[in-house]
N, C-alpha and C. Protein backbone atom coordinates (compact mmCIF):
# COMPACT_ATOMS: atom_id res chain seq x y z
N UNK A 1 -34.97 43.17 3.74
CA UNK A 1 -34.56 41.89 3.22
C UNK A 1 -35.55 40.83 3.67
N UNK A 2 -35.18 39.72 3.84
CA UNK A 2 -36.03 38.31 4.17
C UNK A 2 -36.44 37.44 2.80
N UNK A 3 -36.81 38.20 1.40
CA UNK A 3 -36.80 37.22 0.39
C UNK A 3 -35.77 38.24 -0.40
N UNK A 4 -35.37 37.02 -1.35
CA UNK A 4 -34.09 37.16 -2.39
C UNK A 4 -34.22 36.48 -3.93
N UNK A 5 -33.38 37.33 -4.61
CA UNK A 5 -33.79 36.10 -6.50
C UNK A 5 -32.63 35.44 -5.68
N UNK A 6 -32.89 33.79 -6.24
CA UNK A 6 -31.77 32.91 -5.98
C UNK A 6 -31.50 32.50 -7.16
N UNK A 7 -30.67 32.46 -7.53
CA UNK A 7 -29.66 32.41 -9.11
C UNK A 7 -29.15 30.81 -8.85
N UNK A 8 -29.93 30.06 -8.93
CA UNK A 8 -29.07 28.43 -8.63
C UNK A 8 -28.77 27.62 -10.16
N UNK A 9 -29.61 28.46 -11.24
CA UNK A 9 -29.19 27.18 -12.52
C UNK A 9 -28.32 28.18 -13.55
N UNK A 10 -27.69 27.60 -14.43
CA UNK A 10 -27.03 28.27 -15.36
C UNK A 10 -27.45 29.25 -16.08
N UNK A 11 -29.27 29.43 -16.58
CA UNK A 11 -29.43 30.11 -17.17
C UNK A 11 -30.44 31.06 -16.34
N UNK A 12 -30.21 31.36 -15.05
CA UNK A 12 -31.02 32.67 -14.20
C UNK A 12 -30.85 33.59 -14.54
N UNK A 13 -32.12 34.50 -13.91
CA UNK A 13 -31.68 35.85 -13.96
C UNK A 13 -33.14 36.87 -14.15
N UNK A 14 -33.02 37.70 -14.34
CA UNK A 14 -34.37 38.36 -14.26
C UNK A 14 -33.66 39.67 -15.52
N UNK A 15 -34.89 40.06 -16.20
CA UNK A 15 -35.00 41.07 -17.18
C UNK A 15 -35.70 42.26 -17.21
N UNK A 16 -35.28 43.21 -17.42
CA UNK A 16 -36.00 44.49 -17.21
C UNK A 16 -36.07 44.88 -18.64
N UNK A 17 -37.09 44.68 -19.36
CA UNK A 17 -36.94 45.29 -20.96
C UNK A 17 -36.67 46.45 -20.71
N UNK A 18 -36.09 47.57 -21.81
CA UNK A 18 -35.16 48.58 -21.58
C UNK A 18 -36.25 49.70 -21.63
N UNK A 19 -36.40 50.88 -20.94
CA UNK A 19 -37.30 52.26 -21.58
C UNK A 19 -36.93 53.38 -20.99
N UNK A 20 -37.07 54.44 -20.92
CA UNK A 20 -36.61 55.74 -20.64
C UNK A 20 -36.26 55.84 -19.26
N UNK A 21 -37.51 55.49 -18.27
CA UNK A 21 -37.19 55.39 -16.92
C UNK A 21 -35.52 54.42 -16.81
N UNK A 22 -35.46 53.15 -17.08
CA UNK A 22 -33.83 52.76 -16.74
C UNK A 22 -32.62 53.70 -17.66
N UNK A 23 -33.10 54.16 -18.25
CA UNK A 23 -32.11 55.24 -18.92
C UNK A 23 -31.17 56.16 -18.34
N UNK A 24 -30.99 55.54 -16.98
CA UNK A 24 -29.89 56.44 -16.14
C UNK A 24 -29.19 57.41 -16.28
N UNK A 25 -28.00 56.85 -17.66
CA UNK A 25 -27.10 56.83 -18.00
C UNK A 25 -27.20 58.44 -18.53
N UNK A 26 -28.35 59.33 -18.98
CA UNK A 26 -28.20 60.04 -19.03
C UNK A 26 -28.54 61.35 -18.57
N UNK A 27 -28.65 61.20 -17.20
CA UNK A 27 -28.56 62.28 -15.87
C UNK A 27 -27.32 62.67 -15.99
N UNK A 28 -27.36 63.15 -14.51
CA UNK A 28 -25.79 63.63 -13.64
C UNK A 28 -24.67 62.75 -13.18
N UNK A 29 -25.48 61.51 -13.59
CA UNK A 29 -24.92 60.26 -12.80
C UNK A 29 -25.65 58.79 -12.56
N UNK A 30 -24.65 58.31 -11.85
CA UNK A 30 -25.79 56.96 -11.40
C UNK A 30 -25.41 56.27 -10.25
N UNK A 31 -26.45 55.72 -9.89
CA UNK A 31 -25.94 54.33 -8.79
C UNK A 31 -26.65 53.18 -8.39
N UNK A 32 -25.86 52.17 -8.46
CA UNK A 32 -26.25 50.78 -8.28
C UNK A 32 -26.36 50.28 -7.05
N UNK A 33 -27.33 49.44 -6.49
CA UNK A 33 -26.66 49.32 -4.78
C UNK A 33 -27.77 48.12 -4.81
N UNK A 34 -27.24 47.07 -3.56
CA UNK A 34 -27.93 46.13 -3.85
C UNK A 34 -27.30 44.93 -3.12
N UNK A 35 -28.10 43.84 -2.13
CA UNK A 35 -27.52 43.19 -1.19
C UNK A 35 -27.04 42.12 -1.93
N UNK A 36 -26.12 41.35 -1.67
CA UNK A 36 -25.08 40.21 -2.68
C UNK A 36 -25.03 38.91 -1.60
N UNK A 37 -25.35 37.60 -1.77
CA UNK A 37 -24.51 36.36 -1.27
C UNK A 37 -24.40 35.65 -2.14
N UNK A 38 -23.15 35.43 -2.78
CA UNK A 38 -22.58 34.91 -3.64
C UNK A 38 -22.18 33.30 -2.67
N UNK A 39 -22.22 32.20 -3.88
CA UNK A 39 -22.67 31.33 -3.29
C UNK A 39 -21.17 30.45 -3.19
N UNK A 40 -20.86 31.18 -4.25
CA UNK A 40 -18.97 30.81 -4.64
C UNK A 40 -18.38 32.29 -5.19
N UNK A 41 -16.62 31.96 -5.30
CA UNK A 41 -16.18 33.54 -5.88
C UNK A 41 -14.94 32.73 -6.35
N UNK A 42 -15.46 31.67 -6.93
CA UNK A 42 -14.42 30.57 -7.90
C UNK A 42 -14.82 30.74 -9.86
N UNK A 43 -16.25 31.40 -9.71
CA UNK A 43 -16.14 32.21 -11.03
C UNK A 43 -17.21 33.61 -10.98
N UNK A 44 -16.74 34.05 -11.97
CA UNK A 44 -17.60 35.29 -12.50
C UNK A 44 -19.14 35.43 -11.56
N UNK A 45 -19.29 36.46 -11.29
CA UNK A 45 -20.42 36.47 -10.74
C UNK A 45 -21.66 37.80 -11.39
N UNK A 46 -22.71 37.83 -12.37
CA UNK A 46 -22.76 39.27 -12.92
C UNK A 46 -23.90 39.51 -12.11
N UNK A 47 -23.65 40.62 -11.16
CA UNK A 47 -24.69 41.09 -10.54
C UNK A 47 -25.86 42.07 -11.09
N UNK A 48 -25.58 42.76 -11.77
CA UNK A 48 -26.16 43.45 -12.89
C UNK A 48 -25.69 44.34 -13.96
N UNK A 49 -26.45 43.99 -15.34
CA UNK A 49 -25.99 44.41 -16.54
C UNK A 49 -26.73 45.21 -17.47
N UNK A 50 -26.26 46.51 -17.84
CA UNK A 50 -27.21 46.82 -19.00
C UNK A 50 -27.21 46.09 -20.44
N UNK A 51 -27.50 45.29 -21.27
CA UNK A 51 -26.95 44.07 -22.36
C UNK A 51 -28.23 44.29 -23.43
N UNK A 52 -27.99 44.46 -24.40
CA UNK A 52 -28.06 44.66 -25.78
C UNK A 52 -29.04 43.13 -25.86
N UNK A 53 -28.37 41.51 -25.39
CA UNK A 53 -28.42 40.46 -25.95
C UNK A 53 -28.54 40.08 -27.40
N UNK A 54 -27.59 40.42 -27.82
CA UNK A 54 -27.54 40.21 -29.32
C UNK A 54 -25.71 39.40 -29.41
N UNK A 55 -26.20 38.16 -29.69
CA UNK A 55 -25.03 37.39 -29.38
C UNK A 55 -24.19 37.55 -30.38
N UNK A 56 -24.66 38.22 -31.60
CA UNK A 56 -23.71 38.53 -32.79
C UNK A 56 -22.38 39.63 -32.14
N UNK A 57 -22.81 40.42 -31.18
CA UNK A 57 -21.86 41.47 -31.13
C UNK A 57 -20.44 40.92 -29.89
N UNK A 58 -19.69 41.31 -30.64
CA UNK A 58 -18.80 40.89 -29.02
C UNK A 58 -18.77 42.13 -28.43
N UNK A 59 -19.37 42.63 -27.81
CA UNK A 59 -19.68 43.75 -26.47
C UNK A 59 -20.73 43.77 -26.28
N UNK A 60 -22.09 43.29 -25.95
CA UNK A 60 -23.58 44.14 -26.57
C UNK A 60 -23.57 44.51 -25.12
N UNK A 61 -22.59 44.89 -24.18
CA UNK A 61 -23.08 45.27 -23.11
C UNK A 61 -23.24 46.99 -22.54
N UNK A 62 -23.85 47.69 -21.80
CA UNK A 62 -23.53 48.73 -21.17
C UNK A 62 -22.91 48.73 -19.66
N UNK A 63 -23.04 49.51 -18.78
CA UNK A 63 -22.46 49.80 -17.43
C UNK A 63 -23.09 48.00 -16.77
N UNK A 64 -22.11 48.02 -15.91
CA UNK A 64 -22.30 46.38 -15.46
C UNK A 64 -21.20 46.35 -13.99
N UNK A 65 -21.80 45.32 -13.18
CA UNK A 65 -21.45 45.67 -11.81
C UNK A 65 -21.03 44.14 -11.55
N UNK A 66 -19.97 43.54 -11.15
CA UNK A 66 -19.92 42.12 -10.94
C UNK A 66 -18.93 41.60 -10.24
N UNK A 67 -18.68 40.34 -9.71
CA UNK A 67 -17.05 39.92 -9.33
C UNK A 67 -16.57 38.79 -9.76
N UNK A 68 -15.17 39.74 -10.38
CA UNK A 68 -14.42 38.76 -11.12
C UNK A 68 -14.06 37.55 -10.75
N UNK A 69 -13.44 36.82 -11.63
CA UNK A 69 -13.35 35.52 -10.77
C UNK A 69 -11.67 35.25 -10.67
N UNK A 70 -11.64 34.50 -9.88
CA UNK A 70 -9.81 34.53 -9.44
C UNK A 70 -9.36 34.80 -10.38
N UNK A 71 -8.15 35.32 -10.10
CA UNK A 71 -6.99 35.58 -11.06
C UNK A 71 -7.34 36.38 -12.32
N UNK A 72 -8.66 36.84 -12.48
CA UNK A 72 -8.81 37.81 -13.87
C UNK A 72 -8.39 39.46 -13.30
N UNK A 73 -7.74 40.00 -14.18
CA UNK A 73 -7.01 41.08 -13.58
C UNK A 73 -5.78 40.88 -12.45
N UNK A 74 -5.47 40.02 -12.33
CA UNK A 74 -4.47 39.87 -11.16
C UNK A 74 -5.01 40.19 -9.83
N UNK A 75 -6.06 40.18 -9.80
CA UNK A 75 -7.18 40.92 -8.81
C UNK A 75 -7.18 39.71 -7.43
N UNK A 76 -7.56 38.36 -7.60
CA UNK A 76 -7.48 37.63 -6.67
C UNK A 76 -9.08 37.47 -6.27
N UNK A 77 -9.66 36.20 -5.50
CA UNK A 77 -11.12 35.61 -5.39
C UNK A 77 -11.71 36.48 -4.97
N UNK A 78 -13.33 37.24 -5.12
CA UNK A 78 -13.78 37.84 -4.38
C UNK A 78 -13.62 39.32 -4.05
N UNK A 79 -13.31 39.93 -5.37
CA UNK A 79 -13.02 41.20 -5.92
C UNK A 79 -14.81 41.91 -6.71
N UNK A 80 -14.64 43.19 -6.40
CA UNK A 80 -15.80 43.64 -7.06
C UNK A 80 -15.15 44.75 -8.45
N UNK A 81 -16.06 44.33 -8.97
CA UNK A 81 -15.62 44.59 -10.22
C UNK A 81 -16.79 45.68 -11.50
N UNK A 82 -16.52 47.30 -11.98
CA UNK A 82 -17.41 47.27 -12.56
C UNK A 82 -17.31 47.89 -13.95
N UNK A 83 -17.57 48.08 -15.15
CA UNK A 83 -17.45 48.86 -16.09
C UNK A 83 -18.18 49.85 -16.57
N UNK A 84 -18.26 51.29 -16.08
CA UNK A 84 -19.33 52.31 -16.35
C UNK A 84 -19.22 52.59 -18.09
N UNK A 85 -19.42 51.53 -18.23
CA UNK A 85 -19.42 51.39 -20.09
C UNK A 85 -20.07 53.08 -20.88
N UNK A 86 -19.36 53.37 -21.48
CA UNK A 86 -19.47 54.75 -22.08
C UNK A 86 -20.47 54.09 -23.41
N UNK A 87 -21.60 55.53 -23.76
CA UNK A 87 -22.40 55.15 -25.03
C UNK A 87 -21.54 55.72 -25.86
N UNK A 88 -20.35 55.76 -26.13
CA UNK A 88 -19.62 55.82 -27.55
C UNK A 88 -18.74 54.40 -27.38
N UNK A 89 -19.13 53.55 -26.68
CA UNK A 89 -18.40 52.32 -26.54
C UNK A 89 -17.21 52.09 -26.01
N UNK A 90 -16.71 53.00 -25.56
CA UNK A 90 -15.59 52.80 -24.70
C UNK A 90 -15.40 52.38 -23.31
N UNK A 91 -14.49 51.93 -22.56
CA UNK A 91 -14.99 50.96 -21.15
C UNK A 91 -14.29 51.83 -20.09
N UNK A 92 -14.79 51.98 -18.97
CA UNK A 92 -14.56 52.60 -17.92
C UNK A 92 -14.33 52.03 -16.82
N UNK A 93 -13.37 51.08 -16.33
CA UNK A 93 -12.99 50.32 -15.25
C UNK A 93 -12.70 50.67 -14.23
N UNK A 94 -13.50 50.12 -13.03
CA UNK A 94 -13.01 50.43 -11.46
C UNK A 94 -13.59 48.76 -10.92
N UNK A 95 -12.09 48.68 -10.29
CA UNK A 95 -11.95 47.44 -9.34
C UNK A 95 -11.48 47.90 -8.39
N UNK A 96 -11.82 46.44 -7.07
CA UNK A 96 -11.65 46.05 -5.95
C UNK A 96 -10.53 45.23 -5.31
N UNK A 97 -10.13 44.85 -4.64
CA UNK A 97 -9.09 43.99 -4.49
C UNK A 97 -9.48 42.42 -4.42
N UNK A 98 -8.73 41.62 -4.26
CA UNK A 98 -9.39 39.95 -3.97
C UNK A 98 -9.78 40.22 -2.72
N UNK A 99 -10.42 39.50 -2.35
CA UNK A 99 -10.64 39.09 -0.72
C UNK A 99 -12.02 40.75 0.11
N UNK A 100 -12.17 41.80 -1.12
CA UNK A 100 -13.79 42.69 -0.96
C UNK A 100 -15.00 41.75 -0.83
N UNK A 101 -14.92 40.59 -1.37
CA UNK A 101 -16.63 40.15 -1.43
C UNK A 101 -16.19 38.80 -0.38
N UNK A 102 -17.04 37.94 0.21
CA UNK A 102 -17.02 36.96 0.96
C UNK A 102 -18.29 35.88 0.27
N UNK A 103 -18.13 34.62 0.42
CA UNK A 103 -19.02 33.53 0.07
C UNK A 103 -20.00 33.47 1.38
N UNK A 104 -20.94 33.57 0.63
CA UNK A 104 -21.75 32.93 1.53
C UNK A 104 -22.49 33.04 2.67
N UNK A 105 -22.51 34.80 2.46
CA UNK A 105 -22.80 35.50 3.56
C UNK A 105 -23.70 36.77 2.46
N UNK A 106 -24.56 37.95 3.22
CA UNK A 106 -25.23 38.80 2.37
C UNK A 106 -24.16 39.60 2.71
N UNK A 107 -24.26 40.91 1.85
CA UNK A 107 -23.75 41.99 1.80
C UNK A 107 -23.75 42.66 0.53
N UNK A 108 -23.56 44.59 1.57
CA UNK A 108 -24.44 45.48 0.46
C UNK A 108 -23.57 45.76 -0.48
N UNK A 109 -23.28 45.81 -1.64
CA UNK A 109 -22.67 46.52 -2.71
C UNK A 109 -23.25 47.79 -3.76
N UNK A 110 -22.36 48.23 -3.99
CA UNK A 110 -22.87 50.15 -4.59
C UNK A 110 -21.66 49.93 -5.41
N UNK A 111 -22.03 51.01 -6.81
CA UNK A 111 -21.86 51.78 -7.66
C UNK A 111 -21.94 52.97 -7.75
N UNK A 112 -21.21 53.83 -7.41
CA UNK A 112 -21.74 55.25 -8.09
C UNK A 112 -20.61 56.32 -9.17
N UNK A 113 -21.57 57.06 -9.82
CA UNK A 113 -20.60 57.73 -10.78
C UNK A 113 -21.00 58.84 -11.00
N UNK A 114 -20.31 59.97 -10.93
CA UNK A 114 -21.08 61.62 -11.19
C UNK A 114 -20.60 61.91 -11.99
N UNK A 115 -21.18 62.32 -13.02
CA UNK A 115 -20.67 62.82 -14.41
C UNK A 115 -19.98 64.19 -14.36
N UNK A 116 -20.39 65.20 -14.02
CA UNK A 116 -19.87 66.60 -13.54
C UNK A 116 -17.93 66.35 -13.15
N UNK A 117 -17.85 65.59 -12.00
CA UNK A 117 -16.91 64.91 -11.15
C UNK A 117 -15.61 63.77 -12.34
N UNK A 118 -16.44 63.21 -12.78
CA UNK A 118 -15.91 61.88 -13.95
C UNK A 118 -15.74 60.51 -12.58
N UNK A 119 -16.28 60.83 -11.24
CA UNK A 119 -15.25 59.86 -10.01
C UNK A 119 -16.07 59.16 -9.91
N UNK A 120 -16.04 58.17 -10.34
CA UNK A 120 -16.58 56.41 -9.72
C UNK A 120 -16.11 56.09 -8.45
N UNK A 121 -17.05 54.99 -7.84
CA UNK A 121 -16.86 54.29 -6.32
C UNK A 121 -17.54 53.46 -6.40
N UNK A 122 -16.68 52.08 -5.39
CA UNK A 122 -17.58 50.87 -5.44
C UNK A 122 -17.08 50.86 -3.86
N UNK A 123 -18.43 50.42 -3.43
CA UNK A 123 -18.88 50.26 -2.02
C UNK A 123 -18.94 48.95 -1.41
N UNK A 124 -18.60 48.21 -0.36
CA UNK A 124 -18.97 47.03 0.23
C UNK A 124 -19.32 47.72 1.82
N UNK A 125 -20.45 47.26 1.84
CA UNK A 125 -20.96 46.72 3.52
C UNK A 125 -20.76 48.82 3.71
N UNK A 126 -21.19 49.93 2.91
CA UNK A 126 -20.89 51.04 3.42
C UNK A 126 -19.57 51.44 3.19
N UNK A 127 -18.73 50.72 2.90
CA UNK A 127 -17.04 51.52 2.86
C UNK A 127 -16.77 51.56 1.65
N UNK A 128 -16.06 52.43 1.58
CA UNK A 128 -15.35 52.74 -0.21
C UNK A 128 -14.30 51.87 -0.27
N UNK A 129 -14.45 51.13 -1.59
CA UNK A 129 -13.18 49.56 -1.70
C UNK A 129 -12.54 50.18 -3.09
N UNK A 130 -12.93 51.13 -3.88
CA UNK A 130 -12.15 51.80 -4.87
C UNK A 130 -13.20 52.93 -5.24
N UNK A 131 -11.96 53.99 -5.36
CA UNK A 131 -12.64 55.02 -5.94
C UNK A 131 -11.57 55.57 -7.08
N UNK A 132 -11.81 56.18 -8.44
CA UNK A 132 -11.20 56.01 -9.36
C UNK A 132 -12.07 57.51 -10.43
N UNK A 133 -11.26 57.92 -10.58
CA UNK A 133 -11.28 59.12 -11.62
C UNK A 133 -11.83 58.71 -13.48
N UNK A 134 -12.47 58.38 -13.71
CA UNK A 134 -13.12 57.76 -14.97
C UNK A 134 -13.04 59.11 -15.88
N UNK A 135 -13.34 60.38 -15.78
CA UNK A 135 -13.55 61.23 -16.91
C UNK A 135 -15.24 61.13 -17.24
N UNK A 136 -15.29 62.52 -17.09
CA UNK A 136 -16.88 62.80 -17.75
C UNK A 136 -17.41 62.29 -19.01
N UNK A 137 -18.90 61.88 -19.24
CA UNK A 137 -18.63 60.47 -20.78
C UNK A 137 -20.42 60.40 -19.95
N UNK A 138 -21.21 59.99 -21.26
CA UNK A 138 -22.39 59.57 -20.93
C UNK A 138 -22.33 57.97 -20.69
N UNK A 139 -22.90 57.32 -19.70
CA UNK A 139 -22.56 55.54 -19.38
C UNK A 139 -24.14 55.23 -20.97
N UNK A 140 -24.03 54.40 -20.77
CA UNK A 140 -24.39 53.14 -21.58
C UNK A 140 -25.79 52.45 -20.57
N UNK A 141 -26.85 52.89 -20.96
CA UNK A 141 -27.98 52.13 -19.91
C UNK A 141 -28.81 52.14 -20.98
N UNK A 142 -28.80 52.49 -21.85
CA UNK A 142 -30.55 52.30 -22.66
C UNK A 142 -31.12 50.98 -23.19
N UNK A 143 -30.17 50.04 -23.20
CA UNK A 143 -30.16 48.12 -23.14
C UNK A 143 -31.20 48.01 -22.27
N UNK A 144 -32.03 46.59 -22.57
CA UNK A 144 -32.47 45.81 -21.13
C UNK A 144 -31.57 45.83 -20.00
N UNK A 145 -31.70 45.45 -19.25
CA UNK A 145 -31.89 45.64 -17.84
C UNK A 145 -31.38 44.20 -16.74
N UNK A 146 -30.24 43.53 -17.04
CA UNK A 146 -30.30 42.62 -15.79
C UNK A 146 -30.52 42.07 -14.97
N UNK A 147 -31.17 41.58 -14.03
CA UNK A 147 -30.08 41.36 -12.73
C UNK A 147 -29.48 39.95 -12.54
N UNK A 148 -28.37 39.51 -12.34
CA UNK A 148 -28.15 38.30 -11.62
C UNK A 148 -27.60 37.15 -13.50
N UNK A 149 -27.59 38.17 -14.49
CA UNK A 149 -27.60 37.30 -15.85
C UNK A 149 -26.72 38.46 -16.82
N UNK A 150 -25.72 37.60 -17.47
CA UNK A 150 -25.21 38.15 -18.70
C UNK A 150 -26.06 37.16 -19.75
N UNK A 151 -26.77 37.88 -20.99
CA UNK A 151 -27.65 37.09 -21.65
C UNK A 151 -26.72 36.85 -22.98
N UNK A 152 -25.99 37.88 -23.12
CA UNK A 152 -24.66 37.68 -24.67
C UNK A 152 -23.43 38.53 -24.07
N UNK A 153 -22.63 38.16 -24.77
CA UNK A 153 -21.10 38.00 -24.82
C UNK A 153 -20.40 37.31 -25.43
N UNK A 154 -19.33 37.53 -26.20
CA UNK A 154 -19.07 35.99 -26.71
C UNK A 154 -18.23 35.36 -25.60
N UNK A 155 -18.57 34.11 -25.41
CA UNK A 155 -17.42 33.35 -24.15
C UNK A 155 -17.98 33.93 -23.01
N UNK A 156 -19.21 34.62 -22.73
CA UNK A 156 -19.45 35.04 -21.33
C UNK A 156 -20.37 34.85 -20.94
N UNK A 157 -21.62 34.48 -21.34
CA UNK A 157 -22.69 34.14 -21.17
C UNK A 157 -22.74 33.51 -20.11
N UNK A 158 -23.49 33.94 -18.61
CA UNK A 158 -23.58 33.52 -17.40
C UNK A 158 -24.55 33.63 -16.75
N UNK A 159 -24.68 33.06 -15.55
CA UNK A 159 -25.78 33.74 -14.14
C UNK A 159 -25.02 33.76 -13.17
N UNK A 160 -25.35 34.51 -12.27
CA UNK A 160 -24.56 34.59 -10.69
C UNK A 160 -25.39 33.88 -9.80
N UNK A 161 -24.14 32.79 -9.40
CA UNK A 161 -24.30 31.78 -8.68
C UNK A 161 -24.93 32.84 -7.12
N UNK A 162 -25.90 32.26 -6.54
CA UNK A 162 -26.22 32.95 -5.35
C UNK A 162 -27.53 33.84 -5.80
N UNK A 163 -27.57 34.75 -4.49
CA UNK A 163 -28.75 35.24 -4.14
C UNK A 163 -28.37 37.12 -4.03
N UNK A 164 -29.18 37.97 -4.99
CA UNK A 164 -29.41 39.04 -5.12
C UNK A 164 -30.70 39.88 -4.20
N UNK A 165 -30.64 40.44 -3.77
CA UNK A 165 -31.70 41.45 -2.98
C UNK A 165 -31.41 43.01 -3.09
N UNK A 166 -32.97 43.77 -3.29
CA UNK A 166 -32.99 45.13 -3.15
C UNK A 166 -32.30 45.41 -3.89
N UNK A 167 -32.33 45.35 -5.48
CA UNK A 167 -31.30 45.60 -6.46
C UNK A 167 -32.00 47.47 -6.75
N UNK A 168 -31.31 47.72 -6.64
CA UNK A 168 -31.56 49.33 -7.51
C UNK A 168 -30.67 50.40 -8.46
N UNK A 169 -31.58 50.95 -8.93
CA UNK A 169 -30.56 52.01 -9.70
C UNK A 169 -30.86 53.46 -9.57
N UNK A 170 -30.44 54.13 -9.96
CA UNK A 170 -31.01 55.67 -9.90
C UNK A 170 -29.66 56.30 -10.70
């Protein structure tokens, strides 16, 4: 660590145009991992997204890693949140509880998903904060590439307030 993307204006974020290498999605599996200080957890925060950006579609997204913002899902502030978005378009949800992520401080967050298995896990600081049975399904990665920006959605279009480090995938 020591430098970080800092996500301070509305329209941040960094882009990975899409090509075979981020193509995760169709191994054995995947995983996301990657240090987080969120600067608030009073809204949406998208830590990283696979996204189409094509504002015509209402979904253009793939697998996406983020925290919700109060009260979406009944979840409560400071919940991690992710969708191992299936390439036949269907959504694959595993959440966290309120009160997993903290303001204003770093910390590590993970993704992982084994296809063989179908079992997702989301990680804070090393510990498992949900682990969840998804069903075997190829994820959704062949989109650009994120970090720290939803570029389309309808009604969602964002950046995550705060500072991202050591973002990875595999």
């Amino acid at each position: 660590m020591g430098e970080a993307f800092l996500f301070g204006t509305a329209n941040a974020g960094v882009r990975v145009p899409a090509n075979p290498t981020l193509d995760v999605g169709l191994g054995n599996g995947l995983t996301i991992e990657g240090w987080i200080n969120p600067a608030t957890l009073a809204v949406r925060g998208y830590i990283v997204e696979w996204n189409y950006g094509d504002t015509n579609q209402s979904a253009p997204y793939g697998v996406q890693l983020q925290i919700l913002g109060p009260g979406e899902l009944g979840l409560g502030a400071g919940n991690l949140f992710a969708d191992v978005h299936g390439a036949d378009g269907q959504t694959h949800w595993i959440a966290a509880p309120g009160g997993t992520i903290t303001a204003n401080v770093f910390q590590h967050v993970a993704l992982t998903y084994d296809k063989a298995t179908g079992m997702a896990s989301l990680y804070c600081n090393g510990a498992v904060v949900a682990q969840q049975s998804l069903g075997s399904f190829t994820p959704l990665t062949s989109y650009d590439f994120y970090i720290g920006r939803r570029p389309a959605g309808i009604g969602s279009v964002s950046s995550f307030a705060g500072s991202i480090d050591e973002d990875r995938k595999s």
